[in-house]
Protein backbone atom coordinates (compact mmCIF):
# COMPACT_ATOMS: atom_id res chain seq x y z
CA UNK A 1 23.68 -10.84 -2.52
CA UNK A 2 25.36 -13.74 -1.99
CA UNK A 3 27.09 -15.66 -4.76
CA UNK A 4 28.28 -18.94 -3.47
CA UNK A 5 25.82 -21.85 -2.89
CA UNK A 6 25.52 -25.49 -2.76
CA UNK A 7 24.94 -28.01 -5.75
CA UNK A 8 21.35 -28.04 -6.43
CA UNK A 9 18.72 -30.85 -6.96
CA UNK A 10 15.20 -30.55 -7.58
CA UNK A 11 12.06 -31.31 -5.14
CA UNK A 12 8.98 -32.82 -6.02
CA UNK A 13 5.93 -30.94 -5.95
CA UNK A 14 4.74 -32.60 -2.79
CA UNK A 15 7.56 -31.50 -0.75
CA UNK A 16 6.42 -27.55 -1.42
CA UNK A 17 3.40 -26.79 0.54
CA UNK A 18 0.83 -24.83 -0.45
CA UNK A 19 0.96 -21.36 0.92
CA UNK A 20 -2.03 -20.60 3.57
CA UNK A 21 -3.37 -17.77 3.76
CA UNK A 22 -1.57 -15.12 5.70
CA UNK A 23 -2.01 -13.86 9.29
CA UNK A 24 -0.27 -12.30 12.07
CA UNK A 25 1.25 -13.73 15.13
CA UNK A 26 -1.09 -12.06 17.24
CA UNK A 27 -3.85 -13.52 15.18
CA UNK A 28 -5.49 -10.68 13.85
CA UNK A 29 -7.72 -10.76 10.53
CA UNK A 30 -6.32 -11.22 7.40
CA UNK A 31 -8.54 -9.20 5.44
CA UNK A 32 -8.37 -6.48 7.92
CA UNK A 33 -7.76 -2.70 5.86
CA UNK A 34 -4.60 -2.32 5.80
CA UNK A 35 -2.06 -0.24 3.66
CA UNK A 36 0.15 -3.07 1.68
CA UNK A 37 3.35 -3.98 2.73
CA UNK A 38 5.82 -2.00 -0.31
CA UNK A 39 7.59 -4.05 -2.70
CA UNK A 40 10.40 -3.62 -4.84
CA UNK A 41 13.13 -5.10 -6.97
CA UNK A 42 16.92 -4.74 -7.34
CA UNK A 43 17.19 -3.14 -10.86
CA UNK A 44 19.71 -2.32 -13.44
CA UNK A 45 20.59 1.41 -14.40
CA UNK A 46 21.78 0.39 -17.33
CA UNK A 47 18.36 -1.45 -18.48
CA UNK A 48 16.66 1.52 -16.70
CA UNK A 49 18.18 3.64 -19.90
CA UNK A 50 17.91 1.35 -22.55
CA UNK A 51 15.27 -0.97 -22.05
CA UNK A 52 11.72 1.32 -22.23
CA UNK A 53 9.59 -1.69 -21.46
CA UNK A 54 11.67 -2.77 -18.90
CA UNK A 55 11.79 1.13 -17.53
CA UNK A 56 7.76 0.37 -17.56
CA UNK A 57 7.44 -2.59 -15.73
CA UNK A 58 9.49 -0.84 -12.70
CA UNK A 59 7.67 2.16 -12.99
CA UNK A 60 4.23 0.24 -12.69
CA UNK A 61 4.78 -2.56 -10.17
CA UNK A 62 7.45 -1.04 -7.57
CA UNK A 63 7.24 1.15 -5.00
CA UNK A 64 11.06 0.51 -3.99
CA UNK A 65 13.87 0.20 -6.15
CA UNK A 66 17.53 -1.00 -4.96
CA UNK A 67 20.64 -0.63 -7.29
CA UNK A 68 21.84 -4.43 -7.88
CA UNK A 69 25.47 -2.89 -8.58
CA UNK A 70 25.37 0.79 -8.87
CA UNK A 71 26.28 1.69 -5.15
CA UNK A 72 28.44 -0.77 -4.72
CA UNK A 73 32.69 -0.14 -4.15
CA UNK A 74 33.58 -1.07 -7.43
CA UNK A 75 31.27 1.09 -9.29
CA UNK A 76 30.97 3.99 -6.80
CA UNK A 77 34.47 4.22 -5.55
CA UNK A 78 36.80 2.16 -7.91
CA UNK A 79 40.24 4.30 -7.30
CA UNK A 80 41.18 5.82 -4.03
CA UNK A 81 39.66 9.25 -3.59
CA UNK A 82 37.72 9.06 -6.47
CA UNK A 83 33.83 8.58 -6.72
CA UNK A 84 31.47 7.99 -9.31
CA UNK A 85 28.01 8.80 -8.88
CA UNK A 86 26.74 8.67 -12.35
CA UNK A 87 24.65 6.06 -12.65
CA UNK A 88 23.55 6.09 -8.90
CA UNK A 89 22.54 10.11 -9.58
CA UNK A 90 20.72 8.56 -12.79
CA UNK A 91 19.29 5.77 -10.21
CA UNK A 92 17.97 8.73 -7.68
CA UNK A 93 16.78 11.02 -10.33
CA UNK A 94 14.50 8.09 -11.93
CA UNK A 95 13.46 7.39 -8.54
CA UNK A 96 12.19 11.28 -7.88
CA UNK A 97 10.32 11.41 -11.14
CA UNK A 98 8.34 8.58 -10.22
CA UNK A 99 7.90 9.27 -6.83
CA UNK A 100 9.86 5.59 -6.44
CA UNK A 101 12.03 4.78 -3.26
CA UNK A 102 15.69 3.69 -3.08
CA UNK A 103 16.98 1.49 -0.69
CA UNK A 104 20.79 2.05 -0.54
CA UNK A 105 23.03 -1.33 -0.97
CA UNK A 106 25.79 -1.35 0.15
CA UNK A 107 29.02 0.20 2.69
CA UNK A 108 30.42 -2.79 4.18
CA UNK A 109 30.77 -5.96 2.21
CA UNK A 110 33.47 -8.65 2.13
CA UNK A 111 32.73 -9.03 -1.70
CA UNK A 112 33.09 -7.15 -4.81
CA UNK A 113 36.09 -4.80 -3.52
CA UNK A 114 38.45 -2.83 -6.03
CA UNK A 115 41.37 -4.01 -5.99
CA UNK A 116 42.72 -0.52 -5.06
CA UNK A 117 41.54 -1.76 -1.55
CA UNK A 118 44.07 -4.74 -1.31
CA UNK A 119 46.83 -2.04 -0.41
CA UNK A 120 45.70 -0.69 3.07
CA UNK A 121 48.22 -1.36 5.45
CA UNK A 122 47.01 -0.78 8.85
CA UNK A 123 44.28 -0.38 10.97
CA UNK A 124 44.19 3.73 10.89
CA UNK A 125 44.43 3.53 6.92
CA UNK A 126 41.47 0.83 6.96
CA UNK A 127 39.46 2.92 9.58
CA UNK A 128 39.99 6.27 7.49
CA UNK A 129 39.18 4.71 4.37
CA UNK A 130 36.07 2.66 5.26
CA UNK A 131 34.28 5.64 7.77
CA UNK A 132 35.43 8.34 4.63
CA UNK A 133 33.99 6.18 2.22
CA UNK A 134 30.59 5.18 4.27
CA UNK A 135 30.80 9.60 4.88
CA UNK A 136 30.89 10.36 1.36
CA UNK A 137 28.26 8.33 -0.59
CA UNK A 138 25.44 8.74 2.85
CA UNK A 139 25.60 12.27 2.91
CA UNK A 140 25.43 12.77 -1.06
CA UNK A 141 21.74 10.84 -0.70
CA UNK A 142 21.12 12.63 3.20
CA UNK A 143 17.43 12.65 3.01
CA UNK A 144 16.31 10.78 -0.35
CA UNK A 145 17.93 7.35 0.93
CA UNK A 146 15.78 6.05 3.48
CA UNK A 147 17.08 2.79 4.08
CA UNK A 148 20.63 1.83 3.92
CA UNK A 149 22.35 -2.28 3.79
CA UNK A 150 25.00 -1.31 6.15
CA UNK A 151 26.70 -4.37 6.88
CA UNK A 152 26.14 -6.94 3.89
CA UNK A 153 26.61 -10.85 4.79
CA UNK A 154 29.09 -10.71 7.88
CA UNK A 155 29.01 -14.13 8.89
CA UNK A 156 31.20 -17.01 7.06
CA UNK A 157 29.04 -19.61 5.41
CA UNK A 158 29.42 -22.45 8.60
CA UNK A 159 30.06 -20.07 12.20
CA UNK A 160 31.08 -21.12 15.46
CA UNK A 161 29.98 -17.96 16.92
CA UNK A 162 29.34 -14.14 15.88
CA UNK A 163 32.70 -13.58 16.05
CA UNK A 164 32.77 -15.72 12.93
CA UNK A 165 33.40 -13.02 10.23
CA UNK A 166 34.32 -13.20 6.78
CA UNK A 167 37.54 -12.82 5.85
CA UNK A 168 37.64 -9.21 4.12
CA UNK A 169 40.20 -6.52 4.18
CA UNK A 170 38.05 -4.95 6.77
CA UNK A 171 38.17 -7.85 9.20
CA UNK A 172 41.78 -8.61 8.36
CA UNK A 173 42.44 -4.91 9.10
CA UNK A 174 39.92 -3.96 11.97
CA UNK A 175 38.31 -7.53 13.10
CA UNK A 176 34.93 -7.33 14.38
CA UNK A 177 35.48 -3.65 15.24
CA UNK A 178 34.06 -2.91 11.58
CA UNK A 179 30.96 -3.69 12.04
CA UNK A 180 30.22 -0.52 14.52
CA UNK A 181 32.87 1.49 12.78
CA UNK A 182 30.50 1.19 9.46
CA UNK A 183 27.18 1.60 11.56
CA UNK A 184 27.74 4.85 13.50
CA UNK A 185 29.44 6.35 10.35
CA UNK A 186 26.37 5.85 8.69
CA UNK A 187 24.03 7.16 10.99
CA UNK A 188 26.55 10.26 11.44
CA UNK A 189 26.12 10.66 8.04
CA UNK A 190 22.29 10.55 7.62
CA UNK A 191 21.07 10.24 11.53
CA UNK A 192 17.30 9.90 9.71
CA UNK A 193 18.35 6.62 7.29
CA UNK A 194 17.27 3.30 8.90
CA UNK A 195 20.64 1.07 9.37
CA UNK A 196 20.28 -2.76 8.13
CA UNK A 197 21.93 -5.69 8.86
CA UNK A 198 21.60 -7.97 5.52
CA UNK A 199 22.20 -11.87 5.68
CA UNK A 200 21.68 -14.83 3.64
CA UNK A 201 21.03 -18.91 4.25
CA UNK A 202 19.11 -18.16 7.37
CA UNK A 203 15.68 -20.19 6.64
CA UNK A 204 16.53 -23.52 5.78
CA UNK A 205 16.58 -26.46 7.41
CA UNK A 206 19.56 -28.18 8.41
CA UNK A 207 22.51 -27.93 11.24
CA UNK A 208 24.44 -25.11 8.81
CA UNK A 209 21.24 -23.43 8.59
CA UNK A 210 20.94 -23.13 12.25
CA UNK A 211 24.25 -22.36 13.06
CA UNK A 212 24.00 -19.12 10.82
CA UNK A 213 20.82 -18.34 12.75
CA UNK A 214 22.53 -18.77 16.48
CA UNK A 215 25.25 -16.35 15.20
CA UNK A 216 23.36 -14.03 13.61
CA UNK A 217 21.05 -12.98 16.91
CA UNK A 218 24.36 -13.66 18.77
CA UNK A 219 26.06 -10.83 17.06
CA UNK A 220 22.82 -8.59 16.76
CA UNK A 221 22.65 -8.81 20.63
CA UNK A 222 26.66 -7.87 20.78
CA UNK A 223 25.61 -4.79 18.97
CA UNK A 224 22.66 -3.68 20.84
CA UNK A 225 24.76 -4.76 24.28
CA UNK A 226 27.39 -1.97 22.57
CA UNK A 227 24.88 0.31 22.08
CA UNK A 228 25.82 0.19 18.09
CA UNK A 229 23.01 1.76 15.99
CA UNK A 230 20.57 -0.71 13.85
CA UNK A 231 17.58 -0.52 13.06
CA UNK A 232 16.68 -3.62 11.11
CA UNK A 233 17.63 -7.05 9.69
CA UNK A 234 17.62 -7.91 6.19
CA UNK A 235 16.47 -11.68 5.46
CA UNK A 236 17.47 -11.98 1.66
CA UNK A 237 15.87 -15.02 1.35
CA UNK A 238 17.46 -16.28 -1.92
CA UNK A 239 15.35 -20.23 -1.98
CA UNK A 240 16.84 -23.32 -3.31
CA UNK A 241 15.33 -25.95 -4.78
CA UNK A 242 16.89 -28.76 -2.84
CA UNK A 243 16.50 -27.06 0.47
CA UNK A 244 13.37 -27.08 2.71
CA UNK A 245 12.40 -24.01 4.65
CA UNK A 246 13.05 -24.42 8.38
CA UNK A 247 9.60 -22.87 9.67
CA UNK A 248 10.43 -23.54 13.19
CA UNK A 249 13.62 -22.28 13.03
CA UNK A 250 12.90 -19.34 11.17
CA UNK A 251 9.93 -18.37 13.03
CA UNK A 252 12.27 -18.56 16.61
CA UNK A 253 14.75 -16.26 14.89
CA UNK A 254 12.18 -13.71 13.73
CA UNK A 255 11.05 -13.73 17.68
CA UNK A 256 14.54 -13.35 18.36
CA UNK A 257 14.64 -9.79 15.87
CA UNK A 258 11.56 -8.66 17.32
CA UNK A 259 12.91 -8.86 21.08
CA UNK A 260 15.69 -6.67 20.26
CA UNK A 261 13.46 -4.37 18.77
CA UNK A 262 14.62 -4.69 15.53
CA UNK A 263 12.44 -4.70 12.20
CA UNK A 264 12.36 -6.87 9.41
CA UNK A 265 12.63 -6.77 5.74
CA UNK A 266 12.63 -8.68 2.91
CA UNK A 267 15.60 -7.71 0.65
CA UNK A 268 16.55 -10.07 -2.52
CA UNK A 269 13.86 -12.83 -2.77
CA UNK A 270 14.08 -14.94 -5.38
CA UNK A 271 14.06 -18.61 -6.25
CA UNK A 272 16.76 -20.26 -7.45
CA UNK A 273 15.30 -22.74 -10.11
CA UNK A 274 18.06 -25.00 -11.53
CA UNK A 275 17.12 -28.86 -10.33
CA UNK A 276 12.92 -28.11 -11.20
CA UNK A 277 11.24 -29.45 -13.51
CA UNK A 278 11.41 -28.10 -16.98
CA UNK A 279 8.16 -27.49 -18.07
CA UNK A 280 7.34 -23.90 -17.55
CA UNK A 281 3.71 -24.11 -15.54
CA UNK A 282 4.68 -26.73 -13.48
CA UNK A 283 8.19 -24.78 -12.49
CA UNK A 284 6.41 -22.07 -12.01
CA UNK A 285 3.84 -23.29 -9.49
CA UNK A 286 6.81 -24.86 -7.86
CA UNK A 287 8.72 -21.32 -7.25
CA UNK A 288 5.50 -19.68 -6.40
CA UNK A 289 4.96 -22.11 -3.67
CA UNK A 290 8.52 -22.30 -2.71
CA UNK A 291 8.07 -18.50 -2.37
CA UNK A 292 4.77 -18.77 -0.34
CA UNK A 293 6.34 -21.31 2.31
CA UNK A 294 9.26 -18.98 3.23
CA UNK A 295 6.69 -15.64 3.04
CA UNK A 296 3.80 -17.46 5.25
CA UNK A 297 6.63 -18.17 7.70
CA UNK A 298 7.54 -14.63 8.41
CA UNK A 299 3.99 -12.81 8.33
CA UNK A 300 2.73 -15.45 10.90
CA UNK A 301 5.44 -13.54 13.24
CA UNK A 302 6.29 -10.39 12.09
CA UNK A 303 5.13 -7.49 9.53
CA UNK A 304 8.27 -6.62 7.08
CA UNK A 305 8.79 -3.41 6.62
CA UNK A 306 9.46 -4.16 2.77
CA UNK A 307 9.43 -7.31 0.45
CA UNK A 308 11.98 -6.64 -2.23
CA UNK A 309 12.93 -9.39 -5.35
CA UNK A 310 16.25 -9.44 -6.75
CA UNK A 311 15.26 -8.42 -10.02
CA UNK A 312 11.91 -8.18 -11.20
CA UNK A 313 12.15 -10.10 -14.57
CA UNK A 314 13.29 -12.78 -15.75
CA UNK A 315 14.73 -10.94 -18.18
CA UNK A 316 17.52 -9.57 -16.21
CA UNK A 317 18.57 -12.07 -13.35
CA UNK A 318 22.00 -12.85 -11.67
CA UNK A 319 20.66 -16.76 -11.65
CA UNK A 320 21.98 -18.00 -14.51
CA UNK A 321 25.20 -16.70 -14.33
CA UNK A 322 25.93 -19.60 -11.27
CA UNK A 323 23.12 -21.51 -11.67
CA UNK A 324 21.93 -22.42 -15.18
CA UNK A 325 20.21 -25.06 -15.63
CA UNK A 326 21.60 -28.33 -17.65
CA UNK A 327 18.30 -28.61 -19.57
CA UNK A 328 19.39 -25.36 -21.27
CA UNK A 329 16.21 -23.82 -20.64
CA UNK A 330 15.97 -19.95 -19.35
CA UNK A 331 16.10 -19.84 -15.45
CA UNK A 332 12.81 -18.28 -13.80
CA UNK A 333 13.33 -17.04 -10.53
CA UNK A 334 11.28 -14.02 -10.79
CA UNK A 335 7.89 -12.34 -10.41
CA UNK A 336 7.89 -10.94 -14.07
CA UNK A 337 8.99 -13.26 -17.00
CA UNK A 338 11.57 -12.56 -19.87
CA UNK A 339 8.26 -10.83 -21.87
CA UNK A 340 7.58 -8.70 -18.57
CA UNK A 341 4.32 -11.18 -18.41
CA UNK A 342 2.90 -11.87 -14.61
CA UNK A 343 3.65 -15.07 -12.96
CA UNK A 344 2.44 -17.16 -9.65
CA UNK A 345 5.50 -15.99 -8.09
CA UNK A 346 3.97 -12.68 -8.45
CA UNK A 347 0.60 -13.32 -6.83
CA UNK A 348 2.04 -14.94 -4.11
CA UNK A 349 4.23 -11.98 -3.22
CA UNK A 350 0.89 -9.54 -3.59
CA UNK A 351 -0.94 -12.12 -1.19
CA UNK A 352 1.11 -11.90 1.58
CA UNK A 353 2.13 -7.83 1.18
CA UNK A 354 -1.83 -6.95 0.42
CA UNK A 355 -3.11 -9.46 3.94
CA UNK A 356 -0.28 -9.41 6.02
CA UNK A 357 -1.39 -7.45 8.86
C-alpha cells in the first residue's frame, strides 16, 4: 500500500463519468454466464477476533482475504532469526474454516522494515537475509497461499527508467538484483504460488502518471528478458479525488501486461475521499463512480484475476490516518460503511466482477 500522496482537492460531479456497462476487449456479451470475478478485502486480525460483526461481514461478502499488516516484516519477522506467525496462523486458520482465500502480502518492500534490518552490511548478509526470510514465511503457507505480492511498489514516485528503484536497504545493498533474488526464492519456496508484481499511481492522468507506466512495463520486460519468474501485476488502484483516470493510458499499459503474458489483478482499491463533498449520498455516488471509471477501464481490456478493496468497511480504513478530511466528517472510501451497511461503491464493484467476461 502506498502511503505517500499528493494534496488533494475535490472534483465536481461532472468530471466523474458514469460507469458503462462492462465488456471485454474482444467484445463479447456482457451478460454472457460466467463465474464472477472473486473479490476480497485487506482485513485486520485483530478485528477478525474482536469485532463479531465485523468477522460477519468478511465471512459473507469475500471470497479472498489479504492481511493489511500481519505478513508484513515488522510483524512477521521483527528481530533477526525470529518469526512470528501468530496472528498470520490465526489469519490462515479463519481462512480454512470458511473455505476463504489468502492472498499473501508481502516479501520485498522498501517500507515498513524493522529496524533490526538497518544493520546489514553487505551484499552476502542482505542476500542471506532477504532469500532466508522470503524461504521461511512461503514454505510455512506451501499450498494454502495461492497468490503471493512479491515485489511491493519498486519504482520511486517520478522514474527515469526501470532502473529507478526505491531507495531500501535491499537496493542500497543488492540494487536491482533484488528484484529476481526475491522472485525465484519465492517460487523455490512454493513453485505452485502465483508471483505478483504490486504497484501504485499507474492510472491517472498526467506526465508522472505516465512515466510510472513506461517504467513499470520497462522493468516487467527486463524480467521476462531474464527469464525471472512472474506471473502477474498488481494494479492497486488507490483513486484520488483530484486526479482523473488516464483511460488511454491505462488501457495501453494493460495491453502492454497482456503481451508479456502476464495477468492482472486488482489488489487495494479504494477511494480516497478527502476534497468531496460532504454530504454522504452525494460523496458516495461520487466514489462509486470514481470506482466505476477506473474498473470499466480495465474489463474493456483484460479479465482480473481478482478485485480486492483495501478494507471492506469503513469502519476500519488506513484513509484517515493521511487523509482526513478538514470538514471533520468520517472518510468513506469503502464498499461497506462504518455500520457494515452496503454502499454504491459496492454495486459498482459487483457490476463489473458479476459481467466482466
Amino acid at each position: 500500500m502506498a502511503l505517500g500522496a499528493s494534496g488533494i482537492a475535490g472534483l465536481s460531479g461532472a468530471a466523474l463519468a458514469t460507469p458503462q456497462t462492462p465488456t471485454s476487449a474482444a467484445g463479447a456479451s456482457a451478460n454472457s454466464i460466467r463465474v464472477p470475478i472473486p473479490y476480497g478485502a485487506a482485513v485486520r486480525v485483530d478485528a477478525l477476533t474482536s469485532d463479531a460483526s465485523y468477522r460477519a461481514a468478511v465471512i459473507a461478502n469475500c471470497q479472498i482475504v489479504v492481511p493489511e499488516g500481519e505478513m508484513k516484516w515488522p510483524d512477521i519477522h521483527p528481530a533477526r532469526g525470529e518469526y512470528r506467525f501468530e496472528k498470520a496462523d490465526v489469519l490462515m486458520d479463519f481462512a480454512r474454516q470458511n473455505n476463504i482465500e489468502v492472498r499473501g502480502h508481502t516479501l520485498a518492500w522498501y517500507g515498513g522494515m524493522p529496524a533490526w534490518t538497518a544493520a546489514i552490511g553487505s551484499r552476502a548478509e542482505a542476500e542471506r537475509e532477504l532469500v532466508g526470510h522470503i524461504e521461511t514465511v512461503v514454505s510455512r503457507y506451501r499450498g494454502a497461499i495461492p497468490s503471493w505480492d512479491v515485489v511491493n511498489e519498486p519504482l520511486v514516485d517520478w522514474p527515469e527508467d526501470e532502473s529507478s528503484l526505491r531507495p531500501s536497504i535491499w537496493t542500497s545493498r543488492l540494487g536491482p538484483d533484488y528484484l529476481p533474488i526475491a522472485l525465484r526464492a519465492a517460487a523455490a519456496a512454493d513453485p505452485d504460488t502465483r508471483l505478483v508484481l504490486n504497484e501504485y499511481d499507474v492510472e491517472f492522468r498526467g506526465a508522472r502518471f505516465a512515466a510510472r507506466r513506461k517504467a513499470l512495463v520497462r522493468l516487467l520486460r527486463s524480467l521476462r528478458d531474464r527469464d525471472v519468474p512472474l506471473h502477474a501485476v498488481g494494479l492497486q488502484a488507490h483513486l484520488f479525488a483530484d486526479r482523473a483516470i488516464d483511460r488511454d493510458g491505462l488501457q495501453e499499459l494493460l495491453v502492454e501486461i497482456a503481451t508479456l503474458k502476464l495477468d492482472v489483478l486488482i489488489t487495494e482499491l479504494d477511494v480516497i475521499d478527502y476534497g468531496l463533498p460532504g454530504k454522504v449520498g452525494e460523496r458516495d455516488a461520487l466514489v462509486a463512480d470514481m470506482a466505476g471509471q477506473f474498473l470499466g477501464a480495465v474489463c474493456d481490456v483484460v479479465r482480473p484475476r481478482a478485485i480486492l478493496t483495501w478494507g471492506l468497511s469503513d469502519r476500519y480504513t488506513w484513509v484517515p490516518t493521511y487523509f482526513k478530511r478538514i470538514d471533520g466528517m468520517p472518510n468513506r472510501p469503502l464498499p461497506l460503511d462504518a455500520e457494515l451497511k452496503r454502499k454504491p461503491l459496492f454495486d459498482v464493484i459487483e457490476q463489473y466482477r458479476r459481467n466482466t467476461v
